[in-house]
C-alpha atoms as a PDB file:
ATOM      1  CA  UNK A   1     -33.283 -11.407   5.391  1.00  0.00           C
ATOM      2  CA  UNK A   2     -30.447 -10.106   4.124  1.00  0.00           C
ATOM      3  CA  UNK A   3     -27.703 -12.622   5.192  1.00  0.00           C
ATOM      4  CA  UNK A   4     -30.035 -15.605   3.010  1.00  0.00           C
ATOM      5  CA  UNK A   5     -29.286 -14.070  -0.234  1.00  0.00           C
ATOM      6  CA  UNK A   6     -26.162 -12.354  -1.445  1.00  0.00           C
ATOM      7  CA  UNK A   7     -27.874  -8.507  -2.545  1.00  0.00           C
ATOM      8  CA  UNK A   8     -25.107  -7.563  -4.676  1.00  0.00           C
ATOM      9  CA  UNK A   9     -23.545  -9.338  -7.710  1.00  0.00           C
ATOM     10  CA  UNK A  10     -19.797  -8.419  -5.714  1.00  0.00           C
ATOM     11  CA  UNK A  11     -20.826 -10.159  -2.671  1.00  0.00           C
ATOM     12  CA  UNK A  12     -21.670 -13.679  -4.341  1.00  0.00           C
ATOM     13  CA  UNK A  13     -18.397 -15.423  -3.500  1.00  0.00           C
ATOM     14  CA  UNK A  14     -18.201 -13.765  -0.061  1.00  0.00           C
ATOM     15  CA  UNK A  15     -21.748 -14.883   0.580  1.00  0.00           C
ATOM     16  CA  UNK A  16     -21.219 -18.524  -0.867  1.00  0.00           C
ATOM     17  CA  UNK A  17     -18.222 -18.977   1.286  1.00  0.00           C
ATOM     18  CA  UNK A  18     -20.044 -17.977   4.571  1.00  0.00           C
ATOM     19  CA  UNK A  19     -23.181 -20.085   4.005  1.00  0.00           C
ATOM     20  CA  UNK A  20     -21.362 -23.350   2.850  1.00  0.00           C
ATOM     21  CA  UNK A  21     -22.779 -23.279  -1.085  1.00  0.00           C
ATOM     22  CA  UNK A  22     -21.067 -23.692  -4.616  1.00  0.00           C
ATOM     23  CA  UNK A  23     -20.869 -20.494  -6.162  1.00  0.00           C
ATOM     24  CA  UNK A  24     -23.216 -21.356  -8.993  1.00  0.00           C
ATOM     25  CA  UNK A  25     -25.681 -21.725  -6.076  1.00  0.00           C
ATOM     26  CA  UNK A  26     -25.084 -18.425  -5.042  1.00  0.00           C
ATOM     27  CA  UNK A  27     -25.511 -16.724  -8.169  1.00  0.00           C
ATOM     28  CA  UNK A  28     -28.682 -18.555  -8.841  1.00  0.00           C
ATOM     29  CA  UNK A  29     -30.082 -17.366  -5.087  1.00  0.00           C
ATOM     30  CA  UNK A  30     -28.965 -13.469  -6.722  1.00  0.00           C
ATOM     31  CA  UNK A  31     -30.833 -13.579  -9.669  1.00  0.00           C
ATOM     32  CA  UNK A  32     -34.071 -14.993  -7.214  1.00  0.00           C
ATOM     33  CA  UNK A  33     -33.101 -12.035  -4.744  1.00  0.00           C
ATOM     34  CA  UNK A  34     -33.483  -9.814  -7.888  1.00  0.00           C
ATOM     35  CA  UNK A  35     -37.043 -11.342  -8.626  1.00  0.00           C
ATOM     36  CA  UNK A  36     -38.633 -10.603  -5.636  1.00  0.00           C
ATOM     37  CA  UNK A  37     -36.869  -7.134  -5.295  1.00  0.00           C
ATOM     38  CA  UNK A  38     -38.147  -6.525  -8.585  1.00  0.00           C
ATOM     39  CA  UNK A  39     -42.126  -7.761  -7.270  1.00  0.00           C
ATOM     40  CA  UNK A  40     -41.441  -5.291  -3.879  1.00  0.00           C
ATOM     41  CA  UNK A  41     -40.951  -2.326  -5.954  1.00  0.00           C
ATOM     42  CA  UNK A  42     -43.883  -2.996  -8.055  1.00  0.00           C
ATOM     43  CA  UNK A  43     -46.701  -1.289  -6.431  1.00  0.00           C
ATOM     44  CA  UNK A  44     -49.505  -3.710  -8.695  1.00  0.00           C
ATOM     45  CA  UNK A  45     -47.208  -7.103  -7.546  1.00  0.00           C
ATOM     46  CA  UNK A  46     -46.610  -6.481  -4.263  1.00  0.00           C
ATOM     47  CA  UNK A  47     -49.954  -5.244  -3.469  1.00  0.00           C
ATOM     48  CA  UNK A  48     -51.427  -8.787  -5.457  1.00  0.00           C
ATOM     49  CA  UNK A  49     -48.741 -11.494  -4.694  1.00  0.00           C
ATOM     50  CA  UNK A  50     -48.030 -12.663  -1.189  1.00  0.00           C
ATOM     51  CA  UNK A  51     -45.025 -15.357  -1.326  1.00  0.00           C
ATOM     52  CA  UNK A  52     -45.283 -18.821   0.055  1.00  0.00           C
ATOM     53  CA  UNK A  53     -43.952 -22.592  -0.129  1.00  0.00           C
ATOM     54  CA  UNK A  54     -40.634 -23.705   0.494  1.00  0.00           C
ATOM     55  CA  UNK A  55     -38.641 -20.875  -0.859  1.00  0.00           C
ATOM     56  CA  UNK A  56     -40.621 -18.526   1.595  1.00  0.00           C
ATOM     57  CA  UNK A  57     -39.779 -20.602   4.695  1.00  0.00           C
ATOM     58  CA  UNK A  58     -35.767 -20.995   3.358  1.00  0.00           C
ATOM     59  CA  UNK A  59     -35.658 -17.474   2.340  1.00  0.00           C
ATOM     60  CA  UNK A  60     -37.775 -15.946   6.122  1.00  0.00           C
ATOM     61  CA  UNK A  61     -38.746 -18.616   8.430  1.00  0.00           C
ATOM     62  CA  UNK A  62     -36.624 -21.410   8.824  1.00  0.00           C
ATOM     63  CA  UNK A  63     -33.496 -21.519   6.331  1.00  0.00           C
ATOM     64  CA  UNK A  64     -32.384 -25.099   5.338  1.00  0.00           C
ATOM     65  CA  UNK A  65     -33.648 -26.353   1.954  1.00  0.00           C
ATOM     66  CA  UNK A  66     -33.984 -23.940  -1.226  1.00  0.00           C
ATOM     67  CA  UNK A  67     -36.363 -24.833  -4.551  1.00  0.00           C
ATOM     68  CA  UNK A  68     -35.732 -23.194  -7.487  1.00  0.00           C
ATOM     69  CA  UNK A  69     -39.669 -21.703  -7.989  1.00  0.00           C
ATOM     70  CA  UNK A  70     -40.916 -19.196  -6.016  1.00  0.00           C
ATOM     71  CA  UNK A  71     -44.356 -19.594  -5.437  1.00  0.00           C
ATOM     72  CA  UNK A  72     -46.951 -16.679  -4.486  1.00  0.00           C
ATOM     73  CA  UNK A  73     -50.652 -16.802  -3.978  1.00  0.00           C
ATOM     74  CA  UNK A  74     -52.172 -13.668  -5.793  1.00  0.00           C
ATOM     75  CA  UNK A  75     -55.139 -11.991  -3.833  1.00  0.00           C
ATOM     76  CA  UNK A  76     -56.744 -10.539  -7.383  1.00  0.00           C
ATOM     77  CA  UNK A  77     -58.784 -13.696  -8.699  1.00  0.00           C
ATOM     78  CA  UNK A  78     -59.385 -12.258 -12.307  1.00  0.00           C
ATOM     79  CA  UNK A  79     -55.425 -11.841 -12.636  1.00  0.00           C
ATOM     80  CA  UNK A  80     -54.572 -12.882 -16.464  1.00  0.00           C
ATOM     81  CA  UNK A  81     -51.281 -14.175 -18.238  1.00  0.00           C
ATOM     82  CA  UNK A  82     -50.724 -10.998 -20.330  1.00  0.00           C
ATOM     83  CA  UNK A  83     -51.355  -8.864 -16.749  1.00  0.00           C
ATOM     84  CA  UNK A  84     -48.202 -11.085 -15.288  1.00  0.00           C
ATOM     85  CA  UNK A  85     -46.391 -10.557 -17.787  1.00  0.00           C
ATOM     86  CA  UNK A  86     -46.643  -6.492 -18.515  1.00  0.00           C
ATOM     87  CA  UNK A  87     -46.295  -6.129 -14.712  1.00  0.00           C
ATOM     88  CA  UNK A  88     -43.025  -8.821 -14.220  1.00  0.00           C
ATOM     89  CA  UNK A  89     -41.400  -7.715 -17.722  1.00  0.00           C
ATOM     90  CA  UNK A  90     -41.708  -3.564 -16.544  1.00  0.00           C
ATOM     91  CA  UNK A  91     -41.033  -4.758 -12.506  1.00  0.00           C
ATOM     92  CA  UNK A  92     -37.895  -6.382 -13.390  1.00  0.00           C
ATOM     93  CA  UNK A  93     -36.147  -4.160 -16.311  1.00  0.00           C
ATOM     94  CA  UNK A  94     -36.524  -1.632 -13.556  1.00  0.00           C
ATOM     95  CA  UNK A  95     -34.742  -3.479 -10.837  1.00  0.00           C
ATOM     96  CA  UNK A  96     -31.856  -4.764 -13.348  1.00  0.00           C
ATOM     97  CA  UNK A  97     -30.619  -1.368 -13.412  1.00  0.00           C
ATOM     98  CA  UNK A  98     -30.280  -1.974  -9.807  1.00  0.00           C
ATOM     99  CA  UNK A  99     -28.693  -5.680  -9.066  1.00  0.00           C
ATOM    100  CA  UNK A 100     -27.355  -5.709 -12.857  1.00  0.00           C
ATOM    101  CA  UNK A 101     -29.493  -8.505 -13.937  1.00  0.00           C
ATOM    102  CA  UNK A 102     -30.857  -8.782 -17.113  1.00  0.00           C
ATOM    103  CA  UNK A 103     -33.977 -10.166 -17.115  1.00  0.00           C
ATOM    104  CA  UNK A 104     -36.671 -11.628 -19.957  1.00  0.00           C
ATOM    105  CA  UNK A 105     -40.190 -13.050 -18.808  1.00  0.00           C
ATOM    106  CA  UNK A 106     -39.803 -15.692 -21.444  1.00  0.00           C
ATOM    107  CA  UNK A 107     -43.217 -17.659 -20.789  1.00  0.00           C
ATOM    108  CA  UNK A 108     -46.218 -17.591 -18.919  1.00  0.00           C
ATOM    109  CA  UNK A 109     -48.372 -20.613 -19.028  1.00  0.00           C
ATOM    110  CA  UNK A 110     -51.460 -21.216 -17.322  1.00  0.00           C
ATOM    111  CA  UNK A 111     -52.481 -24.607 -15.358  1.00  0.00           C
ATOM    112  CA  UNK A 112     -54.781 -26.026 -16.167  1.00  0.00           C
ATOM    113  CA  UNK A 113     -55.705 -24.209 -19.836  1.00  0.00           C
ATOM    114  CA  UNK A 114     -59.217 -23.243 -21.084  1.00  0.00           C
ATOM    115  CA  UNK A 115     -61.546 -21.273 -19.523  1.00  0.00           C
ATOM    116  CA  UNK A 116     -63.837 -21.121 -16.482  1.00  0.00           C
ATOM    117  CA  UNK A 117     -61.307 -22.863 -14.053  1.00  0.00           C
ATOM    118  CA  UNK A 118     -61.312 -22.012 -10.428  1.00  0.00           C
ATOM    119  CA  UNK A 119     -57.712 -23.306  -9.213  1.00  0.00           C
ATOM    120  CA  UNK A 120     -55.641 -21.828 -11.322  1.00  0.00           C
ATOM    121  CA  UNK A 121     -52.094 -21.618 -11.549  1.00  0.00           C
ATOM    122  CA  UNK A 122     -49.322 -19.501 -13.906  1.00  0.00           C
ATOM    123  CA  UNK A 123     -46.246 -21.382 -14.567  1.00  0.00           C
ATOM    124  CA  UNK A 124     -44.052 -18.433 -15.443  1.00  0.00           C
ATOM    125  CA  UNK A 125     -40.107 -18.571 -16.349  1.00  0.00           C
ATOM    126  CA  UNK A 126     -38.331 -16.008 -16.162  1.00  0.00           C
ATOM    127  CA  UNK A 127     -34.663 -16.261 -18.499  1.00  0.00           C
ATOM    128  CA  UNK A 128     -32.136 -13.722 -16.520  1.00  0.00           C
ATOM    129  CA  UNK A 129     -28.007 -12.817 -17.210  1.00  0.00           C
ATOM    130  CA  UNK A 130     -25.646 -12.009 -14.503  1.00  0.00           C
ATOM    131  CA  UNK A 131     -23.340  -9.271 -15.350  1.00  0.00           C
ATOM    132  CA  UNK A 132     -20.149 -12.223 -16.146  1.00  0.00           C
ATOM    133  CA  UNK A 133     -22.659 -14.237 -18.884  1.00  0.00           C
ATOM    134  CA  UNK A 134     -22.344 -11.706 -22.031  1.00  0.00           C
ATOM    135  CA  UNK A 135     -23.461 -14.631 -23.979  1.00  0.00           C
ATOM    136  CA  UNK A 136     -27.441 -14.757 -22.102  1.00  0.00           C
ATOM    137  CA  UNK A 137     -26.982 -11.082 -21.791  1.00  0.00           C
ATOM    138  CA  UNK A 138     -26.772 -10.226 -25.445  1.00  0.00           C
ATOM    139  CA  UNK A 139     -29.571 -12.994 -26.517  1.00  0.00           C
ATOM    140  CA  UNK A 140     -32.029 -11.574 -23.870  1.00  0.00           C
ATOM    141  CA  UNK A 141     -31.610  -7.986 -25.911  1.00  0.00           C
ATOM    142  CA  UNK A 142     -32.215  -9.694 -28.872  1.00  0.00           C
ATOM    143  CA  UNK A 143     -35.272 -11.007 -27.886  1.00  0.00           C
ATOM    144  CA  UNK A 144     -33.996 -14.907 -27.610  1.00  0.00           C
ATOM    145  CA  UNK A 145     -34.608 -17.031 -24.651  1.00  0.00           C
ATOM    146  CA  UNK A 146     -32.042 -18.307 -22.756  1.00  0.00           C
ATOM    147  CA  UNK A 147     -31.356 -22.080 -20.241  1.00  0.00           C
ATOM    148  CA  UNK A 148     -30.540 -19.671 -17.012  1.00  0.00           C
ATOM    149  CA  UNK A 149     -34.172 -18.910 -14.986  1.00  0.00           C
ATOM    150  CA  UNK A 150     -36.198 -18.579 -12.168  1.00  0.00           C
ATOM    151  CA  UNK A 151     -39.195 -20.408 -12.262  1.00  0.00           C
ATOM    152  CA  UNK A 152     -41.765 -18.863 -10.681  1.00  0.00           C
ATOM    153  CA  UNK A 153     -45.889 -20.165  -9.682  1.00  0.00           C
ATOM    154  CA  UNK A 154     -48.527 -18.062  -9.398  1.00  0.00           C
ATOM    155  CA  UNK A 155     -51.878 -19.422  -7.665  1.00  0.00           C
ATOM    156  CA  UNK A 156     -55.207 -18.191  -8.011  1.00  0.00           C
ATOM    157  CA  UNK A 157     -58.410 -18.605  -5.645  1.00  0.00           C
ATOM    158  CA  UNK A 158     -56.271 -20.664  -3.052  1.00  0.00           C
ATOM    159  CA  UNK A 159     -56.977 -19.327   0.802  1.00  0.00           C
ATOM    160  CA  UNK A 160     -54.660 -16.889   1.951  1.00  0.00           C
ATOM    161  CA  UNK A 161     -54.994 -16.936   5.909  1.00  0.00           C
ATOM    162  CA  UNK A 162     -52.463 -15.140   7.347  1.00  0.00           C
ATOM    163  CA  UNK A 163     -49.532 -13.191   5.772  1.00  0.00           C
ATOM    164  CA  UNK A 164     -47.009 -10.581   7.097  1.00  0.00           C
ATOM    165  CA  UNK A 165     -44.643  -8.120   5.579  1.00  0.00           C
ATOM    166  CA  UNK A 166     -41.165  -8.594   5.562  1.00  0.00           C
ATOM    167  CA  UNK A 167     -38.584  -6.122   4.768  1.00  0.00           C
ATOM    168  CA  UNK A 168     -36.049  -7.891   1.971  1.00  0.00           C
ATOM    169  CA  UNK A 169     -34.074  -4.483   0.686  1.00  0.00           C
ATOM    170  CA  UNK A 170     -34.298  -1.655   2.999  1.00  0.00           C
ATOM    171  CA  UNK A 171     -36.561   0.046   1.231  1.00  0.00           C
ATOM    172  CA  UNK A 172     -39.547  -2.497  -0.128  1.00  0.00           C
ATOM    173  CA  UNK A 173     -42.473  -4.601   2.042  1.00  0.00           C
ATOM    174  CA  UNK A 174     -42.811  -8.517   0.753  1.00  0.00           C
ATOM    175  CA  UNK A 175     -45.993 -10.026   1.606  1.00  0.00           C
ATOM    176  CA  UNK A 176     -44.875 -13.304   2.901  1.00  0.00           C
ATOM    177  CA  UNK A 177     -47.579 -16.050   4.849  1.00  0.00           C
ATOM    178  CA  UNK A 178     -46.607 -16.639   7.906  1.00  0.00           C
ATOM    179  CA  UNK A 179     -45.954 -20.410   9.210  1.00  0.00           C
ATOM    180  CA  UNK A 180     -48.634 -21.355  10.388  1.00  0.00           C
ATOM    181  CA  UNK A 181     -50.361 -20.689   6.957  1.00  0.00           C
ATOM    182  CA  UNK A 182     -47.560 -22.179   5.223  1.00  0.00           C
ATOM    183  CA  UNK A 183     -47.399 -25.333   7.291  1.00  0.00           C
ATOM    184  CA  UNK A 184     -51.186 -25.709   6.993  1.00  0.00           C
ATOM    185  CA  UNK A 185     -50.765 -25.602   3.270  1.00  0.00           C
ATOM    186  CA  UNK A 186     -48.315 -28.261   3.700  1.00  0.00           C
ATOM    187  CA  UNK A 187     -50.387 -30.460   5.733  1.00  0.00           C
ATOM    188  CA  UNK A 188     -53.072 -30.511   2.822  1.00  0.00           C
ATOM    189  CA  UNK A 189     -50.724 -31.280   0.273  1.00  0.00           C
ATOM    190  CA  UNK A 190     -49.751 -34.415   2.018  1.00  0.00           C
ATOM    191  CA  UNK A 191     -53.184 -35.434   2.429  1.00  0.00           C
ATOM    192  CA  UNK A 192     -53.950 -34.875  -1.249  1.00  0.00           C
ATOM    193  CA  UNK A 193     -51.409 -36.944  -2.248  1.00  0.00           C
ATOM    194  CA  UNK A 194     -53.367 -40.078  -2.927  1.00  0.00           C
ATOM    195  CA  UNK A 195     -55.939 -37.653  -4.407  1.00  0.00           C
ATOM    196  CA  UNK A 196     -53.805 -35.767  -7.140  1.00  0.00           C
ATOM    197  CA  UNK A 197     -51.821 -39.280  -7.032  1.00  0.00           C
ATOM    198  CA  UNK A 198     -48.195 -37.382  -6.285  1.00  0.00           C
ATOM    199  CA  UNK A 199     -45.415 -37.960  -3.592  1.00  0.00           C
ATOM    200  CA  UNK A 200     -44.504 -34.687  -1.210  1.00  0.00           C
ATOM    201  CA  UNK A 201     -41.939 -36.105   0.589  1.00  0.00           C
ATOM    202  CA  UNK A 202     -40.341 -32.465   1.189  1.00  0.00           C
ATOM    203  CA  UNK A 203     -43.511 -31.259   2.696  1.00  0.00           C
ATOM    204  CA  UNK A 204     -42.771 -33.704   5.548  1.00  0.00           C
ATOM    205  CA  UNK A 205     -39.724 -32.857   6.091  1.00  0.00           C
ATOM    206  CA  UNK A 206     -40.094 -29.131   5.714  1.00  0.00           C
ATOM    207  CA  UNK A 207     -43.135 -29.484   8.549  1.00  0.00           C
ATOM    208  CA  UNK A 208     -40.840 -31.663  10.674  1.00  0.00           C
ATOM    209  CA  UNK A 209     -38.055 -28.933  10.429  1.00  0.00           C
ATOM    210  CA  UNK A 210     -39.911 -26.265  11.119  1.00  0.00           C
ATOM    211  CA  UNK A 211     -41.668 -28.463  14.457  1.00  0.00           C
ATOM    212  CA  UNK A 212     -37.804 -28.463  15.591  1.00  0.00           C
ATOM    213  CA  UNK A 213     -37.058 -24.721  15.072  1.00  0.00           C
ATOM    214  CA  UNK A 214     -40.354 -23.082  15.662  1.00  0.00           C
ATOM    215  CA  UNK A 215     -41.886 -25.200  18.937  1.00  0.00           C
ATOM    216  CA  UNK A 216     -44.360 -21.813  19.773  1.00  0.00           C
ATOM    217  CA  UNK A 217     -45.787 -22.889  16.500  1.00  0.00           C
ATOM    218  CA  UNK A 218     -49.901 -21.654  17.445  1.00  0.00           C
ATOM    219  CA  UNK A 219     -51.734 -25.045  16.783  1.00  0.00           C
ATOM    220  CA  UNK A 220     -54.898 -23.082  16.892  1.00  0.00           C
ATOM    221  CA  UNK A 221     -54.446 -21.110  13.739  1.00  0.00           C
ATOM    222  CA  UNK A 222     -53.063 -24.136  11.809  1.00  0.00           C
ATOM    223  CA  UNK A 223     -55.887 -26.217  12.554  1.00  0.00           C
ATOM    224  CA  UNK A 224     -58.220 -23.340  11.743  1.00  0.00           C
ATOM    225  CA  UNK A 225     -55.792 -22.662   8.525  1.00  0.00           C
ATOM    226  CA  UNK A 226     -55.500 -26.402   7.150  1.00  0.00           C
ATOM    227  CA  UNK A 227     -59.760 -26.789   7.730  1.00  0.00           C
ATOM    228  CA  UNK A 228     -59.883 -24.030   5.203  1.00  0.00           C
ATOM    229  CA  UNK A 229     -57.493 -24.271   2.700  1.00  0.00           C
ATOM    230  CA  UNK A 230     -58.498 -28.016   2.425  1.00  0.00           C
ATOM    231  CA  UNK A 231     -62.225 -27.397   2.009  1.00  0.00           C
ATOM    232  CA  UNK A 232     -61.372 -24.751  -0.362  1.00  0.00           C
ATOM    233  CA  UNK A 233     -59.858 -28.238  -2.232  1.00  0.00           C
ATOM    234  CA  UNK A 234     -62.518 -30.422  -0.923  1.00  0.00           C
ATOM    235  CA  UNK A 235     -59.871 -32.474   0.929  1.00  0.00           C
ATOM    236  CA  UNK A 236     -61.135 -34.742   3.885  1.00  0.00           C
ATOM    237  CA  UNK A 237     -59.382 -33.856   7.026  1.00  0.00           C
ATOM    238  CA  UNK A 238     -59.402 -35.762  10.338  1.00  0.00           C
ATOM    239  CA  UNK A 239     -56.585 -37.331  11.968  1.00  0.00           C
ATOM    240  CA  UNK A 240     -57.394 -40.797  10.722  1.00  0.00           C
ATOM    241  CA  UNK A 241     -57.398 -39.715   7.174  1.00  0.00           C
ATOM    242  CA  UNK A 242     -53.560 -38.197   8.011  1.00  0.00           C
ATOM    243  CA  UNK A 243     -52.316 -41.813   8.947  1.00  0.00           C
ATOM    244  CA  UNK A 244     -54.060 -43.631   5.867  1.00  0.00           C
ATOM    245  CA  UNK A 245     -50.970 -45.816   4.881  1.00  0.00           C
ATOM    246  CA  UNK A 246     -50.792 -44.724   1.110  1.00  0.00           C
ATOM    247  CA  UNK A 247     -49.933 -40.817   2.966  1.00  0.00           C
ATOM    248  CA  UNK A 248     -46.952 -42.291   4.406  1.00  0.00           C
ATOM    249  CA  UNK A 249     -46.179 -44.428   1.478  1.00  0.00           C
ATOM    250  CA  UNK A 250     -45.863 -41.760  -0.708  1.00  0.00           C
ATOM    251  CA  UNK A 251     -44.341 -39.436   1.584  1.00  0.00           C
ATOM    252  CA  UNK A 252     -41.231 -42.272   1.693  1.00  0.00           C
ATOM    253  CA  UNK A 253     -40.734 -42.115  -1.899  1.00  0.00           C
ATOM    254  CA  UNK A 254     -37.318 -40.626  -2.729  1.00  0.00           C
ATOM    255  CA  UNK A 255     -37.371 -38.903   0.871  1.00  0.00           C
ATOM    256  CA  UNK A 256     -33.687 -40.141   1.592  1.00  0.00           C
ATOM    257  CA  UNK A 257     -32.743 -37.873  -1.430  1.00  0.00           C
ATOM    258  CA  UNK A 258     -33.453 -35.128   0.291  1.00  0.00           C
ATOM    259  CA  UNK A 259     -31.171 -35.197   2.123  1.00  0.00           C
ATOM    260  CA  UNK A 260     -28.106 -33.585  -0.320  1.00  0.00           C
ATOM    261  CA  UNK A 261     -30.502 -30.401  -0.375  1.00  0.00           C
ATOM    262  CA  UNK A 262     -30.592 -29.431   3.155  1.00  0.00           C
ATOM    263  CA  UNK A 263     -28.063 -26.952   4.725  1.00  0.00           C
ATOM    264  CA  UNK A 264     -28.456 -27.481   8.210  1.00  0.00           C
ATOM    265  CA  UNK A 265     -30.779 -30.374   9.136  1.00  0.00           C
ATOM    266  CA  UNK A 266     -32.020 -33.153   7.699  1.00  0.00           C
ATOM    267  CA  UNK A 267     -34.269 -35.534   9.749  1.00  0.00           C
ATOM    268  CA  UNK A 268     -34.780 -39.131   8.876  1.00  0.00           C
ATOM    269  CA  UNK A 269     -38.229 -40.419   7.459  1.00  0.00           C
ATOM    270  CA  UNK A 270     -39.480 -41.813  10.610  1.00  0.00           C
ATOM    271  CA  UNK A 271     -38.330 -39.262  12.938  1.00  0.00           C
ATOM    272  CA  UNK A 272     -39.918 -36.673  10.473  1.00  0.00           C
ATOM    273  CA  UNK A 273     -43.220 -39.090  10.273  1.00  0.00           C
ATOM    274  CA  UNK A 274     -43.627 -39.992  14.039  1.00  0.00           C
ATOM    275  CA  UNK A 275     -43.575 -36.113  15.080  1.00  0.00           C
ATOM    276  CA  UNK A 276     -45.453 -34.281  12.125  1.00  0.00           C
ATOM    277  CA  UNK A 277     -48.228 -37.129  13.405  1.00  0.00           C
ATOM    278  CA  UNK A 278     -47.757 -36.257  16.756  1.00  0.00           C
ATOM    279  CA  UNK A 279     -48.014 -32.341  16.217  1.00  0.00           C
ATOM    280  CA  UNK A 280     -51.530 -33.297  14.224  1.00  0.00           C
ATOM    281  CA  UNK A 281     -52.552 -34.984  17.007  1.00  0.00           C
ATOM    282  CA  UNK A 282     -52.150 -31.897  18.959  1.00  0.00           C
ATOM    283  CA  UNK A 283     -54.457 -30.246  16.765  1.00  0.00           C
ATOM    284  CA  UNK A 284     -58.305 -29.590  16.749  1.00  0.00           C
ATOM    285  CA  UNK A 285     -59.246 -31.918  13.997  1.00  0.00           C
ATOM    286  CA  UNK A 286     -61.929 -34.646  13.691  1.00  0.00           C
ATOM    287  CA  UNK A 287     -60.778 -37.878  14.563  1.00  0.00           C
ATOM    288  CA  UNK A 288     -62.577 -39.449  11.605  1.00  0.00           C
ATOM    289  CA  UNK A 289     -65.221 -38.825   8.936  1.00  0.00           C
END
């Protein structure tokens, strides 16, 4: 992992010039590096949070189009917003001594609010200072928030079906899932897109990448994968329900702008469309329901 994220605050312009990114890019993918150091060396996070979604295939699987969250699943249902943030605000003054970030959890927000909710997720943001911004660096002391973060999303109750660890300093385990759990997820988001009436355009194209890159993909365990994470949901699946016009509809919106966020490939809509249908065709679902 370590050529997808500059590990030191010297090697940000080296790194930005090899991988083809502005340097404000690069400094940005530090202070994430920093997070999940920070969540490795934790023994409470890293034994609760296992890291998924986009950043987690840019960042280990299949590097070509970063987000700015990182999202984790958390395998302790009863985890609370005061929990996160004692364990991040102790996790990452601890690794700041180390990368040189300074770090603030500045808000941890839970979705949706109230009480007795089973899907739960913690919007947390997390304000940080590179060594060179004295400015965020001397507000964070002083208890202020500052406009530089890392957002980060913390799920509760969702399936977790298959997860590895993955080695991100030399010295710390990540619990990351592995692709076929992360392109099941995937494939139930774009289903639930008429549901939770949203567009997840880069879910399609993120599948359709990884198709390309990753053709040993085991179609067994992401059939298996998307039946359960999508009657965890109560989400229909069946083959028919995957070419129900309004899931390609929405899928189009805004996909074209996608394309200025990719590094290395970037497949056009229909390309994308015709072969994440084919590879669900390939897999052991109903027809119909």
């Amino acid at each position: 992992m370590k050529n997808l994220y500059p590990t030191s605050f010297g090697d940000i312009a080296r790194w930005a010039a090899g991988s083809g990114v502005p340097v404000s890019e690069a400094k940005f993918r530090f202070a994430q590096y920093g997070v999940l150091q920070a969540i490795t060396a934790s023994k409470a996070l890293s034994s609760i949070l296992v890291f998924k979604g986009g950043n987690a295939l840019d960042f280990v699987w299949q590097p070509n189009r970063s987000t700015k969250d990182l999202d984790f699943s958390a395998r302790e249902s009863e985890l609370g917003a005061e929990q996160i943030r004692e364990l991040l605000a102790s996790s990452l003054q601890r690794a700041g001594r180390e990368t040189g970030i300074t770090y603030r959890v500045q808000r941890v927000k839970q979705n949706p609010p109230g009480a007795n909710k089973t899907f739960i997720t913690y919007d947390v943001t997390v304000g940080y200072a590179l060594p060179d911004d004295l400015r965020s660096r001397q507000k964070i002391e002083h208890g202020e928030n500052v406009s530089p973060v890392v957002p980060v999303e913390i799920s509760l109750n969702e399936p977790i079906c298959a997860v590895v660890e993955i080695d991100i300093d030399g010295t710390h385990p990540l619990q990351v899932s592995t692709l076929e759990d992360i392109v099941a997820e995937k494939l139930r988001a774009l289903l639930q897109q008429p549901i939770r009436n949203r567009s997840r355009r880069q879910d399609l194209l993120d599948i359709a990448v990884t198709l390309r890159g990753h053709p040993e993909l085991n179609r067994t365990e992401v059939a298996e994968y998307l039946l359960r994470k999508a009657a965890a949901r109560d989400v229909s699946v069946s083959r028919a329900a995957f070419r129900q016009e309004e899931v390609k509809t929405r899928a189009a919106q805004g996909y074209n702008e996608l394309a200025a966020t990719t590094r290395n490939l970037f497949i056009p809509f229909e390309e994308a469309y015709v072969e994440v249908m084919a590879f669900v065709d390939q897999l052991n679902l109903p027809e119909r329901l």
